[in-house]
N, C-alpha and C. Protein backbone atom coordinates (compact mmCIF):
# COMPACT_ATOMS: atom_id res chain seq x y z
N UNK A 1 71.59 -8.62 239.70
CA UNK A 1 70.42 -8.73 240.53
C UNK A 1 70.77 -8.32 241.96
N UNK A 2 72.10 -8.56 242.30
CA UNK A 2 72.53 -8.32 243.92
C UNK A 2 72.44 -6.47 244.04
N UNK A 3 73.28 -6.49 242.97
CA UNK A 3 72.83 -4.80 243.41
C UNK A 3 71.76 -3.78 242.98
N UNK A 4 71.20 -4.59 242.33
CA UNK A 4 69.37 -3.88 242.32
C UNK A 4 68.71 -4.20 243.84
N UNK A 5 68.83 -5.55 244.19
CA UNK A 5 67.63 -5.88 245.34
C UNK A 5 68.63 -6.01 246.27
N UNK A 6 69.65 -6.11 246.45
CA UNK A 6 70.35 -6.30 247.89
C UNK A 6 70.68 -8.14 248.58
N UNK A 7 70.30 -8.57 247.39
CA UNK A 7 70.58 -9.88 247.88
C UNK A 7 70.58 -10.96 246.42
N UNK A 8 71.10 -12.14 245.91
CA UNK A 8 71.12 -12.81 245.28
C UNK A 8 69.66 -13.97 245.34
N UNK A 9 69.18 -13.85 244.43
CA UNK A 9 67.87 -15.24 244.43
C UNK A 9 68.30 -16.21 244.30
N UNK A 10 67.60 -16.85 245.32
CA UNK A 10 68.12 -18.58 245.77
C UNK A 10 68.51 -19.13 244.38
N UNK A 11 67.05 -18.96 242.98
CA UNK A 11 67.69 -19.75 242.20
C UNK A 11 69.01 -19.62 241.32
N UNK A 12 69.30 -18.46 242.21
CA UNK A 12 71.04 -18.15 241.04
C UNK A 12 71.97 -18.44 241.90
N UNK A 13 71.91 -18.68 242.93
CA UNK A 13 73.20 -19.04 244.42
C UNK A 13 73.52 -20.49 243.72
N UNK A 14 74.44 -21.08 243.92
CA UNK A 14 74.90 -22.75 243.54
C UNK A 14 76.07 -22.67 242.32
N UNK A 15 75.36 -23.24 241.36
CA UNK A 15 76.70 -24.14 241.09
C UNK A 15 76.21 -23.35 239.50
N UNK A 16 75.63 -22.22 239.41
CA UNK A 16 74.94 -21.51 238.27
C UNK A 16 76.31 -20.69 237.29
N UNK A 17 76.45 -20.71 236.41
CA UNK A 17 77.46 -19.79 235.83
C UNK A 17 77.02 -19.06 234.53
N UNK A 18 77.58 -18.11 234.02
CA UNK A 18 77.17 -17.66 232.67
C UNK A 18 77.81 -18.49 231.88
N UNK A 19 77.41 -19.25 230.78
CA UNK A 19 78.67 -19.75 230.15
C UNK A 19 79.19 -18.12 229.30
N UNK A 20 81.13 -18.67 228.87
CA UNK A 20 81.55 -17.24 228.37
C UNK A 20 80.82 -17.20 226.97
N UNK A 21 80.11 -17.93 226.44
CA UNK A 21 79.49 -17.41 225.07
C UNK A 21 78.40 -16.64 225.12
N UNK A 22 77.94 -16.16 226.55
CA UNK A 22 76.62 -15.86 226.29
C UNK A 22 76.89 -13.92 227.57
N UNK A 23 78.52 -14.44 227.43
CA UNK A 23 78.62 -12.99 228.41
C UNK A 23 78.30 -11.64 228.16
N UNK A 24 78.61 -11.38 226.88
CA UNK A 24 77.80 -10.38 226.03
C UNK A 24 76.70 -9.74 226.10
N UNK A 25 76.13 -11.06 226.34
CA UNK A 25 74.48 -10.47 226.19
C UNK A 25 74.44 -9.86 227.52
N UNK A 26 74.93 -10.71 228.99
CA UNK A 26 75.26 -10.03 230.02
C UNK A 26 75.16 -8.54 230.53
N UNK A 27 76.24 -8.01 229.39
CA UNK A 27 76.94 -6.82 229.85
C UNK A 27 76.15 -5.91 228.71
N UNK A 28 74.85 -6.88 227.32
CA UNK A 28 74.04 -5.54 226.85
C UNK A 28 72.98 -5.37 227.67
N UNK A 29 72.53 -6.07 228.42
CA UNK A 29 71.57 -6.17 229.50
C UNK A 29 71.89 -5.47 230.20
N UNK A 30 72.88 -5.49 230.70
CA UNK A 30 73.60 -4.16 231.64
C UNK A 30 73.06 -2.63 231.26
N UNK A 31 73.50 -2.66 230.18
CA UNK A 31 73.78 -1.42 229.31
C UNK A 31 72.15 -0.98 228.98
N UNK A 32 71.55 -1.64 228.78
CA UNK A 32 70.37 -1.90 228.47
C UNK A 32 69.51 -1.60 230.21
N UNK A 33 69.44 -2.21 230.63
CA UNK A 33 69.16 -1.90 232.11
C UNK A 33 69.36 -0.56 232.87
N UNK A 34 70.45 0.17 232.49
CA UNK A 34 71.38 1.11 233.17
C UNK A 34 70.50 2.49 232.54
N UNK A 35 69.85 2.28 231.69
CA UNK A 35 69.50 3.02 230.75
C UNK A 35 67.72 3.06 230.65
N UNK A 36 66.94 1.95 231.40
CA UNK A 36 65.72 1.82 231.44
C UNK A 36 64.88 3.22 232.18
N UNK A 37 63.87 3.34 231.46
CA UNK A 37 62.93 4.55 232.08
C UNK A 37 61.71 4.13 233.45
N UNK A 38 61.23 5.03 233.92
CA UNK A 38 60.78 3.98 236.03
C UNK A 38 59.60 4.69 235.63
N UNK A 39 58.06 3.97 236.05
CA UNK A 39 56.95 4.92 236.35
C UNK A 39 56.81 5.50 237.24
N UNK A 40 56.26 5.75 237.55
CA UNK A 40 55.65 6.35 239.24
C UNK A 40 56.28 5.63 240.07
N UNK A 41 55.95 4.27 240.05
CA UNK A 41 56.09 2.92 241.28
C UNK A 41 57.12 2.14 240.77
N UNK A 42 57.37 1.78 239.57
CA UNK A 42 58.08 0.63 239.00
C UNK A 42 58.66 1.09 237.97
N UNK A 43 59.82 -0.15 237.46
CA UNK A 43 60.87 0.41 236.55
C UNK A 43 59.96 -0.23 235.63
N UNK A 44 60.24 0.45 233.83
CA UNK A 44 59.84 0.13 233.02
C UNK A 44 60.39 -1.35 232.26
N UNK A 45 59.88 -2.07 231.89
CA UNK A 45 60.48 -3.06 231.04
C UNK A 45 61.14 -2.78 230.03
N UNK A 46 62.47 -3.19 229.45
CA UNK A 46 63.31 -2.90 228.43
C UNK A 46 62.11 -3.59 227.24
N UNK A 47 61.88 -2.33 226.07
CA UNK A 47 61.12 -2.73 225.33
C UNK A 47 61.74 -2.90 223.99
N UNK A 48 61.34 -3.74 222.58
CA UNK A 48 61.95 -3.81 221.23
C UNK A 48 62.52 -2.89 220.72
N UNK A 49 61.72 -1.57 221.04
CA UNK A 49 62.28 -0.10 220.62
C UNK A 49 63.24 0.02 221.26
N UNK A 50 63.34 0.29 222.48
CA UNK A 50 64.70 -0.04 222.96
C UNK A 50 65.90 -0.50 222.75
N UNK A 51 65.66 -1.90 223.12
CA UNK A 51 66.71 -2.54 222.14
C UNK A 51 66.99 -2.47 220.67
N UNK A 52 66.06 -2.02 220.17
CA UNK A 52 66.45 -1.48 218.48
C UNK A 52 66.94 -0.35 218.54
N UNK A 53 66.57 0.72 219.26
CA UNK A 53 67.66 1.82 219.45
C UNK A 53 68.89 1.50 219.57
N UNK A 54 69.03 0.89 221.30
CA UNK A 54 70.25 0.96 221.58
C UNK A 54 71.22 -0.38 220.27
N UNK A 55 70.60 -1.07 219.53
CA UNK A 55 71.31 -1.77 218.85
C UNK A 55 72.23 -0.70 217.51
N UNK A 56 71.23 0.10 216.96
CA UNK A 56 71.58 1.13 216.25
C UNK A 56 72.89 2.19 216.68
N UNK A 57 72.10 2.55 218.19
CA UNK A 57 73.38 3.89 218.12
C UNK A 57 74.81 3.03 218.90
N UNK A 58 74.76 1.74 219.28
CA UNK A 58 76.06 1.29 219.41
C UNK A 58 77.06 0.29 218.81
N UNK A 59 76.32 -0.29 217.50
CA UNK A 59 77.05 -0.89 216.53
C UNK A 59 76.46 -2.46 216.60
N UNK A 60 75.60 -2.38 217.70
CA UNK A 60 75.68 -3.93 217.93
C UNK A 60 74.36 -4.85 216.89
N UNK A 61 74.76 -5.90 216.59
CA UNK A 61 73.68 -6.37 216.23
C UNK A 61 73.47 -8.03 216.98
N UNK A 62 72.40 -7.53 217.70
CA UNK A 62 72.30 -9.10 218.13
C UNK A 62 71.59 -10.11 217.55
N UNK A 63 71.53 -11.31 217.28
CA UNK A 63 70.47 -12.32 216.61
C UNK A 63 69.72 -12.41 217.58
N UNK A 64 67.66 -12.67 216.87
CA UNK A 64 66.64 -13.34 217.47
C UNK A 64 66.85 -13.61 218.98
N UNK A 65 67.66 -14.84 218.59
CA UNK A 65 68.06 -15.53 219.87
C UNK A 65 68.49 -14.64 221.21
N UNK A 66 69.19 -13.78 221.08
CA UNK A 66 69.87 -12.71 221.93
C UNK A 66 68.89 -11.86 222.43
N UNK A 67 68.17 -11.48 221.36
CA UNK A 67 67.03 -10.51 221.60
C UNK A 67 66.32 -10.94 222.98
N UNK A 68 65.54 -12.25 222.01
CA UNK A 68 64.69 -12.92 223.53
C UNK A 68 65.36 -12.87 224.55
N UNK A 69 66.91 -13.36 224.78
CA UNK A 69 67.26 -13.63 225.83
C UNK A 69 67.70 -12.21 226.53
N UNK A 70 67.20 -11.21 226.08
CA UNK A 70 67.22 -9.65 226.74
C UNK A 70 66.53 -9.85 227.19
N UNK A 71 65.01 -9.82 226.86
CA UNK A 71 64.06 -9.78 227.01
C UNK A 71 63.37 -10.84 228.08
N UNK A 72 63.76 -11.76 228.45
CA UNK A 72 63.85 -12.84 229.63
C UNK A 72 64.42 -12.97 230.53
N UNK A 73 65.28 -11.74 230.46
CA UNK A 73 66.99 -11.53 231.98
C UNK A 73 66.07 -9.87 232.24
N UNK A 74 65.32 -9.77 231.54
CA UNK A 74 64.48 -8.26 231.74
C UNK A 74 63.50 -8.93 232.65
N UNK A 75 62.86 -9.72 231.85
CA UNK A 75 61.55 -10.15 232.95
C UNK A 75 61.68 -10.75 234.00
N UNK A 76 62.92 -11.64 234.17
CA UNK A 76 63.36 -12.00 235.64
C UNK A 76 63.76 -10.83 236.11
N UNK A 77 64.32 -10.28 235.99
CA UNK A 77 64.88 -8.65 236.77
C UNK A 77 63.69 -7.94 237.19
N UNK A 78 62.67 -8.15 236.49
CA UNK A 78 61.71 -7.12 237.47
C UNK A 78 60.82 -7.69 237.78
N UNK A 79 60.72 -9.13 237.59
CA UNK A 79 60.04 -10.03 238.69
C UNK A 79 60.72 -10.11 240.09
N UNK A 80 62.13 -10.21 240.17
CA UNK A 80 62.96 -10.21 241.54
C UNK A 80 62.46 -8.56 242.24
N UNK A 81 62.71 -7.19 241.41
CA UNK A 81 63.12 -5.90 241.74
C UNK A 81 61.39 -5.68 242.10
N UNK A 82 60.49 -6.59 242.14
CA UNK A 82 59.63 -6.19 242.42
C UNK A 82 58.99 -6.56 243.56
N UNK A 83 59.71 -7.22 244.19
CA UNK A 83 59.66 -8.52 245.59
C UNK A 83 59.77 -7.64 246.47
N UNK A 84 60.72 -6.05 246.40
CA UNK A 84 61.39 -5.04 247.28
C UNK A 84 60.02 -4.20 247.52
């Protein structure tokens, strides 16, 4: 989030951590992010197709659970990237 908007959101400053079981998803969000398409004005939301692509052409398979939680580190990300 710091280096999309230039600053960290209050609610992630403190005593917040990833736990390491969930770092993964982290770094497909990354990957996933790095890779998102922008309209005119705004970046696009990482969509199912998406993530079903990119699950395909890189081996990964994530469970349900993972999915959503793309899909919820997406929607905080461009709820913050949209504050700019």
């Amino acid at each position: 989030m710091e280096k999309a908007t230039g600053e960290v959101p209050a609610e992630l400053l403190g005593e917040h951590q990833l736990p390491d079981s969930l770092a993964h998803v982290w770094g497909w969000f990354a990957e996933l992010s790095n890779a998102r398409g922008a309209g005119a004005f705004s970046l696009n939301p990482i969509s199912f197709q998406d993530i079903e692509s990119w699950a395909r052409l890189t081996g990964s398979r994530p469970t349900s659970f993972e999915v959503q939680l793309l899909r919820r580190l997406d929607e905080a990300f461009l709820v913050e990237t949209s504050k700019k």
